[in-house]
C-alpha atoms as a PDB file:
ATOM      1  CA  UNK A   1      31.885 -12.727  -9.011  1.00  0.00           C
ATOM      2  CA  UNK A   2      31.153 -16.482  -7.840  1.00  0.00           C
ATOM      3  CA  UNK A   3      28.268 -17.959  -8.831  1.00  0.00           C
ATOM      4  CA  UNK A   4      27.984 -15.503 -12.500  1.00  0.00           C
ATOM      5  CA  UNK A   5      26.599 -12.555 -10.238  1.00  0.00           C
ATOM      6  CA  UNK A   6      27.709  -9.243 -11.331  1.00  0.00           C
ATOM      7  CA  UNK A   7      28.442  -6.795  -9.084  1.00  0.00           C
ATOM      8  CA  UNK A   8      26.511  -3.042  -9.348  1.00  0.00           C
ATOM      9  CA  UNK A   9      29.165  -0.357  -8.666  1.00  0.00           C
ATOM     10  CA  UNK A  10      26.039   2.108  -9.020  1.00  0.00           C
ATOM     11  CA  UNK A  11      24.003   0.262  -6.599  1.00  0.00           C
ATOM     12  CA  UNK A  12      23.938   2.345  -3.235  1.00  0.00           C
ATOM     13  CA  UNK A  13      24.264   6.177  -3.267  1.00  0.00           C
ATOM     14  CA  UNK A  14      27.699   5.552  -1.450  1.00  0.00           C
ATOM     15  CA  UNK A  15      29.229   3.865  -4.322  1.00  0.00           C
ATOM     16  CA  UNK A  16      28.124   5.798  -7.171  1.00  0.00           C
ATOM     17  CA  UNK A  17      28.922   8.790  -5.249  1.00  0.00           C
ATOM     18  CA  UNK A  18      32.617   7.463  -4.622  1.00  0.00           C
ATOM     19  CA  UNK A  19      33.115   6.450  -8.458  1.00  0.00           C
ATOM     20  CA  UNK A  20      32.195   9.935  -9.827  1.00  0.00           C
ATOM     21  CA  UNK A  21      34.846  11.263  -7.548  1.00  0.00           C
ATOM     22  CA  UNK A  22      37.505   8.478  -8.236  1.00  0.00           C
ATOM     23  CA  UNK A  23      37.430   9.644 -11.911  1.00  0.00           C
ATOM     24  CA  UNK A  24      37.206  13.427 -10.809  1.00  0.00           C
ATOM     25  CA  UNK A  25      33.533  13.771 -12.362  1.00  0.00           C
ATOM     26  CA  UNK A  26      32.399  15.394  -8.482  1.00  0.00           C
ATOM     27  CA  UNK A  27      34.516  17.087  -6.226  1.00  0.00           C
ATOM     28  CA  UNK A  28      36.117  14.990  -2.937  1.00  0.00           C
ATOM     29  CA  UNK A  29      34.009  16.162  -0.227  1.00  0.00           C
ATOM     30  CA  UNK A  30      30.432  15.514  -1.797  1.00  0.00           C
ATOM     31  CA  UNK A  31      28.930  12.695   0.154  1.00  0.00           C
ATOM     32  CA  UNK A  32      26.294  10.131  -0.833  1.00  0.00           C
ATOM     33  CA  UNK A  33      23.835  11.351  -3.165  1.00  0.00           C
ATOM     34  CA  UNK A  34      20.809   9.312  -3.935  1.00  0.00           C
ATOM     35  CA  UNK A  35      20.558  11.726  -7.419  1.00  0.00           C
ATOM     36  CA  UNK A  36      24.529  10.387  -7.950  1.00  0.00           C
ATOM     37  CA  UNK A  37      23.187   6.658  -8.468  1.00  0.00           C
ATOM     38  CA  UNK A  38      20.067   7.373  -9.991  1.00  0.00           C
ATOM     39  CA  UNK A  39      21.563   9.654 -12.698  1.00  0.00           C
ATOM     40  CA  UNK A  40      24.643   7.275 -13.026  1.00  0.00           C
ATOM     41  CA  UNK A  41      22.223   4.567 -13.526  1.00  0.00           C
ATOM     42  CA  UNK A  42      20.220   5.935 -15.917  1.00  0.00           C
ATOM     43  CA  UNK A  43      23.432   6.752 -18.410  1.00  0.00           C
ATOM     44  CA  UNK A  44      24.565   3.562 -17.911  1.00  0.00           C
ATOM     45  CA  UNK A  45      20.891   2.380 -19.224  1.00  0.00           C
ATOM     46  CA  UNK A  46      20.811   4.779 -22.242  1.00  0.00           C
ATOM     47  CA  UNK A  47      24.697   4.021 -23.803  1.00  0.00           C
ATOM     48  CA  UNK A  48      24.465   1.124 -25.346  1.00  0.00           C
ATOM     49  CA  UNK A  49      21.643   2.574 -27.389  1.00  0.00           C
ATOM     50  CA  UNK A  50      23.793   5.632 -27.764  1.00  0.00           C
ATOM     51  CA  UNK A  51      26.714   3.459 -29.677  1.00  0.00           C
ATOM     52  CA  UNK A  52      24.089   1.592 -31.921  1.00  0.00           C
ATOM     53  CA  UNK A  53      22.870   4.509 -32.615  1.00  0.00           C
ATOM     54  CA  UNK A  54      26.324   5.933 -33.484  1.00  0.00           C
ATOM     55  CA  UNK A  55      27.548   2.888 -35.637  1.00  0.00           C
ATOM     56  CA  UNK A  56      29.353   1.149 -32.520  1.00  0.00           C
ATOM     57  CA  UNK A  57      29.534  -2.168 -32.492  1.00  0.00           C
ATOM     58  CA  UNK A  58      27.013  -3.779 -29.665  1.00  0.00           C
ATOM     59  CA  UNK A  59      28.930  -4.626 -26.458  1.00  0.00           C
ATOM     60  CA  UNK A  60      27.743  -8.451 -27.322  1.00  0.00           C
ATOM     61  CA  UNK A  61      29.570  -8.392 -30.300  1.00  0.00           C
ATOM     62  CA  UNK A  62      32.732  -7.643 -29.235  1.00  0.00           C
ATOM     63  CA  UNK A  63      32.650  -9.447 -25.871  1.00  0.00           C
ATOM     64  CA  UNK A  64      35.421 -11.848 -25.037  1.00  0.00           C
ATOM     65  CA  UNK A  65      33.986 -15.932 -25.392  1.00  0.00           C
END
């Protein structure tokens, strides 16, 4: 995004909602659930400690420069 500003695809209930049901993880009709962003959040939060913890490389490692 301009400026270096990222973008939060889990940022409003709407969005996260929509995401989970673009890659079939909740059905089509489920509207926007503040649960859906705060639970999407939260994995997003614990993974990279999830790969270290596995072996996995750290995202900053293997990052494009």
């Amino acid at each position: 995004m301009p400026g270096g500003h990222a973008a939060d695809l889990l940022g409003a209930p709407s969005a996260a909602t929509q995401r989970l049901v673009d890659h079939g993880s909740a059905p089509a009709d489920t509207g926007p659930q503040k649960i859906c962003a705060a639970r999407s959040r939260s994995l997003r939060e614990h993974v990279p400690g999830l790969l270290t913890a596995a072996g996995a490389p750290s995202v900053a490692a293997t990052a494009p420069a």
